[in-house]
Protein backbone atom coordinates (compact mmCIF):
# COMPACT_ATOMS: atom_id res chain seq x y z
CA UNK A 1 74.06 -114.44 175.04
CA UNK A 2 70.74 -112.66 173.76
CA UNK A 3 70.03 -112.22 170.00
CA UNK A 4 70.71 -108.69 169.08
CA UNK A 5 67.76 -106.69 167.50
CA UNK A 6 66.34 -103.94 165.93
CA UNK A 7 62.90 -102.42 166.30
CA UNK A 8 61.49 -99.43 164.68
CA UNK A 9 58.44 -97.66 162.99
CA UNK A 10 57.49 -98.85 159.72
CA UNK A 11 58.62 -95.89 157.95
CA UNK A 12 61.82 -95.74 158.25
CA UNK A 13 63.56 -96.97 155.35
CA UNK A 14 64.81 -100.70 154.90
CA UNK A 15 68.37 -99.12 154.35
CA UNK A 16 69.10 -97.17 157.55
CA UNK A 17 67.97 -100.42 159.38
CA UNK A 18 70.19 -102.61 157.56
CA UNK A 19 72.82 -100.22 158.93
CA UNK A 20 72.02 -100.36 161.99
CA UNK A 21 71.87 -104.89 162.13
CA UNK A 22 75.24 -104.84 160.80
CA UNK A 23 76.86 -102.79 162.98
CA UNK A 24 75.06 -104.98 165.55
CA UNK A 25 76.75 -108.00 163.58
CA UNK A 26 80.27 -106.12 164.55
CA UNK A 27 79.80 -106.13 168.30
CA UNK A 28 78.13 -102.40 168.20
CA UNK A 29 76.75 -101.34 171.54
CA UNK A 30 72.86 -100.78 171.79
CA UNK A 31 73.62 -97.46 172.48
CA UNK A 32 75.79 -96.49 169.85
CA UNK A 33 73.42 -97.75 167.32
CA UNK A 34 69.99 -96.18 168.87
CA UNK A 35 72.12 -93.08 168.16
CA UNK A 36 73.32 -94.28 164.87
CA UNK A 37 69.95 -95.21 163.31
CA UNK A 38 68.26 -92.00 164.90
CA UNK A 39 70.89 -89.84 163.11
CA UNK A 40 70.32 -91.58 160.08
CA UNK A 41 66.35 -90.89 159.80
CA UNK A 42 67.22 -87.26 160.91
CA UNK A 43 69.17 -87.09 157.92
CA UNK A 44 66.73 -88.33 155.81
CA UNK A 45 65.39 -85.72 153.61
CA UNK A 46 62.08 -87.36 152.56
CA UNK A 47 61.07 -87.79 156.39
CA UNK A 48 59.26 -84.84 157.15
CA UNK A 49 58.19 -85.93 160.60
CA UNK A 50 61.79 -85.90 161.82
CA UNK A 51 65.16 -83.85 161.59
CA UNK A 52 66.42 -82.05 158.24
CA UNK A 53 63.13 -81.47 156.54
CA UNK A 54 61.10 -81.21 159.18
CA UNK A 55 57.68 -79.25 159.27
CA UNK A 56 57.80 -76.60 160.83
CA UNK A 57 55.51 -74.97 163.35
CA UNK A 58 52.98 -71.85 162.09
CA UNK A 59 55.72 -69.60 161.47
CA UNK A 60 58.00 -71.63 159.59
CA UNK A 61 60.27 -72.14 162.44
CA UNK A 62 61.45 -76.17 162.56
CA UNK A 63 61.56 -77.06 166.59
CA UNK A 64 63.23 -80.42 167.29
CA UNK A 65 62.47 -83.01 170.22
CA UNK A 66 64.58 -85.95 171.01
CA UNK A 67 65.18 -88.14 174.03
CA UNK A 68 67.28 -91.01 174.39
CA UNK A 69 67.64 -93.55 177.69
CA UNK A 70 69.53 -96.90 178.57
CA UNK A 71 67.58 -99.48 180.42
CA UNK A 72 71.14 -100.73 182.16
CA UNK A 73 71.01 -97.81 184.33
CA UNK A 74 67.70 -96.23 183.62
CA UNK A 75 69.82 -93.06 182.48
CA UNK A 76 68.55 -90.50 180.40
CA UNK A 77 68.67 -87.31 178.38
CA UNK A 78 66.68 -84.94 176.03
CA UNK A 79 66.34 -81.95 174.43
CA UNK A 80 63.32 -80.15 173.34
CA UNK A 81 62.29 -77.03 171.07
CA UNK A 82 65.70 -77.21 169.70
CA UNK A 83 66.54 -75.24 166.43
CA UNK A 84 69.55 -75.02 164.11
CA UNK A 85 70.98 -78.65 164.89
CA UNK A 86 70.77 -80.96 162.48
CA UNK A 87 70.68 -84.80 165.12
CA UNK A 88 69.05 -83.41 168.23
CA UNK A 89 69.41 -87.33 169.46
CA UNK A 90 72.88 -86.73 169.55
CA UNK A 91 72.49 -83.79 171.82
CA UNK A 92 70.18 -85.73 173.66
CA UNK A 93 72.52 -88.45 174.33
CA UNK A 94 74.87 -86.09 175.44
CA UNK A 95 72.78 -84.27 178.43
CA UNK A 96 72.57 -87.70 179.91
CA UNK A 97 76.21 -88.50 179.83
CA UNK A 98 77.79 -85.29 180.56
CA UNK A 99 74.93 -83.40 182.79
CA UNK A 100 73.32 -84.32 186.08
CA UNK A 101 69.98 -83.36 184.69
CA UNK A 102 67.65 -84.79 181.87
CA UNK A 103 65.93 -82.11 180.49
CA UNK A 104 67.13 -78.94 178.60
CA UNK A 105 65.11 -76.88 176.50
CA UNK A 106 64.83 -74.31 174.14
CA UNK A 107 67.92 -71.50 174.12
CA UNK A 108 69.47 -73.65 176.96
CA UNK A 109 69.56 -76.86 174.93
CA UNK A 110 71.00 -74.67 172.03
CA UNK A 111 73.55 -73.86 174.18
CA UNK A 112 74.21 -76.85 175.36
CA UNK A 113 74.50 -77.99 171.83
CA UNK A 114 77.53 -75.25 170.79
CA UNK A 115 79.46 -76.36 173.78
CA UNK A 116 79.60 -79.64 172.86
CA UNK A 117 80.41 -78.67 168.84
CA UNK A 118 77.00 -80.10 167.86
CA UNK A 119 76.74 -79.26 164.12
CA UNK A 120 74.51 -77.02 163.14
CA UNK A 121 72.37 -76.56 159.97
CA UNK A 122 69.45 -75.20 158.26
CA UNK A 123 66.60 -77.48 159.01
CA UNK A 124 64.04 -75.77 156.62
CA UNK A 125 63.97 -77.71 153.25
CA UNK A 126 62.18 -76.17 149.97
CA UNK A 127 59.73 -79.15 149.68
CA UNK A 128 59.27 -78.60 154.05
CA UNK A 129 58.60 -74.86 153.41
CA UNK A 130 56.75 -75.95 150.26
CA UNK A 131 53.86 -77.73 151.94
CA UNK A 132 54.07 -75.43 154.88
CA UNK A 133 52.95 -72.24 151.93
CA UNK A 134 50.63 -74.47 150.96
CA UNK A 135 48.99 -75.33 153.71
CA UNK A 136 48.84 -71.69 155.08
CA UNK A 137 47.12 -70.64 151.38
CA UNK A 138 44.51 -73.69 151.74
CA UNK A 139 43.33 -72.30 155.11
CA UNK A 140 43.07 -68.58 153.65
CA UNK A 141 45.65 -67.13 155.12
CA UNK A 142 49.03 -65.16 153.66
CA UNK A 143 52.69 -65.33 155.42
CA UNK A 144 51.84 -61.45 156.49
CA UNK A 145 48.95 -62.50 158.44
CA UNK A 146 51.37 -65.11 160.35
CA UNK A 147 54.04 -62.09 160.60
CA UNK A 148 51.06 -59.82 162.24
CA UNK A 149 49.92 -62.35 164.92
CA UNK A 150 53.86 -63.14 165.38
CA UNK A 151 54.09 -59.56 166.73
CA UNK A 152 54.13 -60.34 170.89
CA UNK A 153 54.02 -56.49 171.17
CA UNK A 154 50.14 -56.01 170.59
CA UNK A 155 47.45 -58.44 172.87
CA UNK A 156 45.34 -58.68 169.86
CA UNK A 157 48.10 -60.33 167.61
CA UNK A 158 49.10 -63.11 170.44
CA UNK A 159 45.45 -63.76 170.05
CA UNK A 160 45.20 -64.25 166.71
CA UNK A 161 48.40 -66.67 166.55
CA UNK A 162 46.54 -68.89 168.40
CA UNK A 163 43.55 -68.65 166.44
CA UNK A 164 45.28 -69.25 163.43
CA UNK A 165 47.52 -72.31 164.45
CA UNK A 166 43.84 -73.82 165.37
CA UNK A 167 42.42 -73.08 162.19
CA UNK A 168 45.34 -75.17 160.56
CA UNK A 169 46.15 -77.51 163.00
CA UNK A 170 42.90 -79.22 161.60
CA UNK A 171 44.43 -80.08 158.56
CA UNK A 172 46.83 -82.53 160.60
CA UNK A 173 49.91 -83.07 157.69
CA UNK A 174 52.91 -84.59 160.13
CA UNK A 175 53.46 -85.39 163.63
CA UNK A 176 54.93 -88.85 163.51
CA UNK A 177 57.80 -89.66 164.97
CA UNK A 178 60.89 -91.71 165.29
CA UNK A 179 61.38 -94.44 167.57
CA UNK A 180 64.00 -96.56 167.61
CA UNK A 181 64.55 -100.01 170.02
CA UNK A 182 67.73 -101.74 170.24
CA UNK A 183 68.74 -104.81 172.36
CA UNK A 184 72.63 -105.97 172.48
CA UNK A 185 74.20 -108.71 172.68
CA UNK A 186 74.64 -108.31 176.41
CA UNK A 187 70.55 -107.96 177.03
CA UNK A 188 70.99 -103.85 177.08
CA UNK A 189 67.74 -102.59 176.02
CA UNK A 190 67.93 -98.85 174.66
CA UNK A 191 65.58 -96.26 173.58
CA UNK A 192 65.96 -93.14 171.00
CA UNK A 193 63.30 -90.82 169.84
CA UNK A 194 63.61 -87.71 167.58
CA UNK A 195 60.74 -85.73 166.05
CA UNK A 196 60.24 -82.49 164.92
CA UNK A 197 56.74 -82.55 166.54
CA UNK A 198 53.09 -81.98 164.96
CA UNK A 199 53.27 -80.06 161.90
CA UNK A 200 52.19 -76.27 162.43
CA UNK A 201 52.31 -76.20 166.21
CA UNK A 202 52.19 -73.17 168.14
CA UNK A 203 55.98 -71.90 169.14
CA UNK A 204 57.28 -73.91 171.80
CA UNK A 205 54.83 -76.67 171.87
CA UNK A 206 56.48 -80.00 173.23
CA UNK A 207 55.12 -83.59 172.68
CA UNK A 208 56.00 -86.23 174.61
CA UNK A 209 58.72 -87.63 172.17
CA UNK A 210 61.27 -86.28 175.07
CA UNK A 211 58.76 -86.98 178.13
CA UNK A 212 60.48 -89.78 179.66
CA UNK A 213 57.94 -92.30 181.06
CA UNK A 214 55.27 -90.82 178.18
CA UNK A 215 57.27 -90.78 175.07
CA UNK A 216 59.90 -93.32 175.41
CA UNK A 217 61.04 -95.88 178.86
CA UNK A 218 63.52 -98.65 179.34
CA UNK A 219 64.38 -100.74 181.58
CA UNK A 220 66.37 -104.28 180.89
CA UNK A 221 65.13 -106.20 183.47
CA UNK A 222 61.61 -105.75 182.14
CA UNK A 223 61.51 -104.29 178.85
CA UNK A 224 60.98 -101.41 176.83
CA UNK A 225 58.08 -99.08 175.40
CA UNK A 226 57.87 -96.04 173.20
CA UNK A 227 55.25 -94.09 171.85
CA UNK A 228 54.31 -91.79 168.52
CA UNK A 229 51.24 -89.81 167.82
CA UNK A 230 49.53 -87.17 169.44
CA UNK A 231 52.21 -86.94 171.96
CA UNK A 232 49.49 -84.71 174.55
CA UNK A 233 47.33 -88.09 175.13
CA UNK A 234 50.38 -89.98 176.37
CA UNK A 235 51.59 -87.36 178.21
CA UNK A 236 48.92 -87.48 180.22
CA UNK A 237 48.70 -91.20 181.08
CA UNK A 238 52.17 -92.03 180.75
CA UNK A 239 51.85 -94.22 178.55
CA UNK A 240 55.51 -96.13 178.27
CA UNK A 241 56.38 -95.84 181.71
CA UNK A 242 52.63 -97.33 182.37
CA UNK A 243 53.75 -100.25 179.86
CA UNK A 244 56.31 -101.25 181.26
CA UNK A 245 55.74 -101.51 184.99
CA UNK A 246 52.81 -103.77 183.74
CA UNK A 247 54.96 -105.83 182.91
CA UNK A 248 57.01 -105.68 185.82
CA UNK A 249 54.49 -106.77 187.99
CA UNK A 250 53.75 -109.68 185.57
CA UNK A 251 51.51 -109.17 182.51
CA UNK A 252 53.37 -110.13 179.17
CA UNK A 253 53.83 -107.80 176.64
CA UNK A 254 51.07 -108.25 174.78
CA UNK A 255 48.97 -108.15 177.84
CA UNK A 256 50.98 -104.53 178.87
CA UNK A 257 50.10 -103.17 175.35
CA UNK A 258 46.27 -104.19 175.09
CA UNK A 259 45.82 -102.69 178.74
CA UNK A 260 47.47 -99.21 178.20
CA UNK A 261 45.37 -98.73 174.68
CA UNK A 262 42.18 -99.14 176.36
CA UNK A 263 42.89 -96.92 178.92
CA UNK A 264 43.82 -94.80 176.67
CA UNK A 265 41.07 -94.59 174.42
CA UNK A 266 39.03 -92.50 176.64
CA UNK A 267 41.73 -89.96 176.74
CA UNK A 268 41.64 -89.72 172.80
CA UNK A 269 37.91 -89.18 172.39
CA UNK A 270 38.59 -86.30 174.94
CA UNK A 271 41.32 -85.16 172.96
CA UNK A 272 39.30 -85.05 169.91
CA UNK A 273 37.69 -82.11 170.68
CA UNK A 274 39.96 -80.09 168.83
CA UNK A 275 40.77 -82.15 165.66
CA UNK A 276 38.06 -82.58 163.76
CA UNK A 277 38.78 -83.97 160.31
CA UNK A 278 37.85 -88.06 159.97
CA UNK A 279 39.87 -90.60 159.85
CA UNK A 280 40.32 -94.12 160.10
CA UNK A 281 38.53 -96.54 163.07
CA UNK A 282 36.79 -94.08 166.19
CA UNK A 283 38.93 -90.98 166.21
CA UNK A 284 40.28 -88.60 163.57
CA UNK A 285 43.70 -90.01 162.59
CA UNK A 286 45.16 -86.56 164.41
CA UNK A 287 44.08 -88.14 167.57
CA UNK A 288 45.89 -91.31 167.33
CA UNK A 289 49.03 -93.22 169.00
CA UNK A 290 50.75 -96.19 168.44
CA UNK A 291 52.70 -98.34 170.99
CA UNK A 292 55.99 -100.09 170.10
CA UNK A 293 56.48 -102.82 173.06
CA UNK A 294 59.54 -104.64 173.55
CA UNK A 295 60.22 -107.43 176.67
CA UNK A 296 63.01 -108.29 178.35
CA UNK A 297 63.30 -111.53 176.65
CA UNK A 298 63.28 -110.02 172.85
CA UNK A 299 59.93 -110.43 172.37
CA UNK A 300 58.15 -107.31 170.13
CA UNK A 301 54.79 -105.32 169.63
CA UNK A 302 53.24 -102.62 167.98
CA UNK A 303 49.36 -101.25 169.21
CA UNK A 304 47.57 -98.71 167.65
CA UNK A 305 44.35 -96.28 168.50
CA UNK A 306 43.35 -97.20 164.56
CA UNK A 307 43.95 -99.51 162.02
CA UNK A 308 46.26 -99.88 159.52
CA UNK A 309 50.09 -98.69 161.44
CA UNK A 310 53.24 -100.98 160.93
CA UNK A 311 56.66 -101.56 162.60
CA UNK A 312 59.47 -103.05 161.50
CA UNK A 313 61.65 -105.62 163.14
CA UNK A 314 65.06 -107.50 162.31
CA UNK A 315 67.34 -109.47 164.12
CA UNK A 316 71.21 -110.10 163.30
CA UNK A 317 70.11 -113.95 162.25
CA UNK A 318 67.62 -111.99 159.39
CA UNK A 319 68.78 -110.80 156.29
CA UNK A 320 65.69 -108.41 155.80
CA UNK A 321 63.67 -106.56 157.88
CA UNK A 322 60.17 -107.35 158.88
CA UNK A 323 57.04 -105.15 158.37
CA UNK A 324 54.22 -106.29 160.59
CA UNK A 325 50.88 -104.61 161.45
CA UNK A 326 50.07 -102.97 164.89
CA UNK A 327 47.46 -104.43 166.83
CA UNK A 328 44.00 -102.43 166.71
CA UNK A 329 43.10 -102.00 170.03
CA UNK A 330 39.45 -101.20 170.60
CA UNK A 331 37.28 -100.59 173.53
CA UNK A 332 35.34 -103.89 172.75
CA UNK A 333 38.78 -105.72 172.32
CA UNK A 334 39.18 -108.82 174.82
């Protein structure tokens, strides 16, 4: 018998985790509540890194991401650049159980997701499209200037749409996502992530929220890893499939999670070339990602490119959840 747990970002709210332990307490499979709690902070309308309420990308548009895998069977499924659906986990969940493939994307996914009777909705809030008009007027520009570059019939005006979604893509506002752990009472380790990606992306643009080996991995024999942030960095090193074969061939979780942020870090400073505001520790926060690390004994971790980025645990024996701090991982770290 293993003791069933939860383990998530530090965001999401105290409430849609307490869900999620007690329908642990009831016998719940992992699966069922990965899907459960990711639905939950897609419904949430004060996340605005995930869901209903979403940012959007420069034109307004909301594109969703999700991925969700079982580390029984190392199945999987995801969806990205999904619009219209309100729990693109759901749909997610769905390509692995009913598709030979992993993957779908864009109109496909969409399709996917009216076959199946997905339910739809209007993703755009007031307060998302709110700070989206803001942030559009703070970097001098008007909606028609975004409807001119939108206009794929002229050279020029592809051009300028990605000039523009550089000039405000360096006023970073979202781009976190949501990760969610969850380890039965049988030892089954799953994995479910749902974003709606960095906040005024270029059309299209997919993170690695439904990359599966960069975004999200699992595997119950060794444990589990899942990543948020600038979803390009771990892309490119593969960062939870790298995580957990570490510890497959024998380095414990912490060990795993120091070892992929320094090899990491050289990746971010290369990424910072094209976010420039400052933030906290030696990137701009833009250029940051934090690991959540989980072993195959129930054993948990957060690690972070900068300082200051929680997680949240709780176990069916726990009455409350428990924030705790991400290890800062620095070049100069032991």
């Amino acid at each position: 018998m293993h003791t069933p747990l939860i383990l998530l970002n530090g965001e999401v709210k105290d409430a849609i985790l307490l869900a999620g332990i007690e329908s642990l307490r009831k016998g719940a499979s992992a699966a069922d509540v990965a899907e459960q709690v990711a639905r939950d902070v897609e419904d949430d309308i004060d996340e605005h890194s995930v869901g209903f309420s979403g940012l959007p990308n420069i034109l307004g548009e909301v594109e969703l991401d999700a991925a969700f895998m079982e580390g029984a069977s190392l199945s999987a499924g995801a969806v990205a650049a999904v619009k219209g659906f309100r729990h693109p986990v759901s749909i997610a969940r769905q390509v692995m159980e009913r598709l030979p493939h992993v993957l779908l994307a864009g109109e496909g996914a969409e399709r996917f997701a009216d076959e199946i009777g997905a339910e739809r909705g209007d993703l755009l809030t007031a307060s998302a499209r709110d700070i989206w008009r803001k942030r559009i007027v703070d970097c001098g520009l008007t909606i028609a200037d975004l409807e001119a570059a939108a206009n794929r019939q002229s050279s020029i005006a592809n051009r300028r749409l990605i000039e523009l979604t550089t000039r405000v893509l360096a006023h970073r506002d979202g781009g976190d996502t949501m990760n969610v752990m969850v380890r039965d009472a049988r030892g089954h380790i799953v994995v479910a992530v749902t974003t709606s990606g960095i906040a005024w992306k270029y059309p299209g643009r997919v993170g690695d929220s439904p990359v599966v080996g960069a975004g999200l991995y699992a595997d119950d024999r060794y444990g589990a890893a899942a990543c948020m942030g600038l979803g390009e960095i771990t892309i490119r090193q593969g960062s939870s499939l790298r995580a957990v074969m570490l510890m497959q061939m024998g380095r414990t979780m912490d060990e795993a999670g120091r070892e992929v942020l320094r090899e990491m870090l050289p990746i971010c400073r290369d990424a910072t070339r094209h976010w420039t505001p400052a933030g906290d520790g030696p990137f701009p926060r833009s250029a940051w990602v934090r690991l959540l690390l989980m072993d195959r004994h129930g054993n948990v971790g957060g690690y972070c490119t900068h300082d200051g980025s929680t997680y949240k645990i709780q176990t069916v024996d726990e009455d409350q959840p428990r924030m705790l701090m991400c290890e800062w991982v620095r070049e100069d770290a032991p």
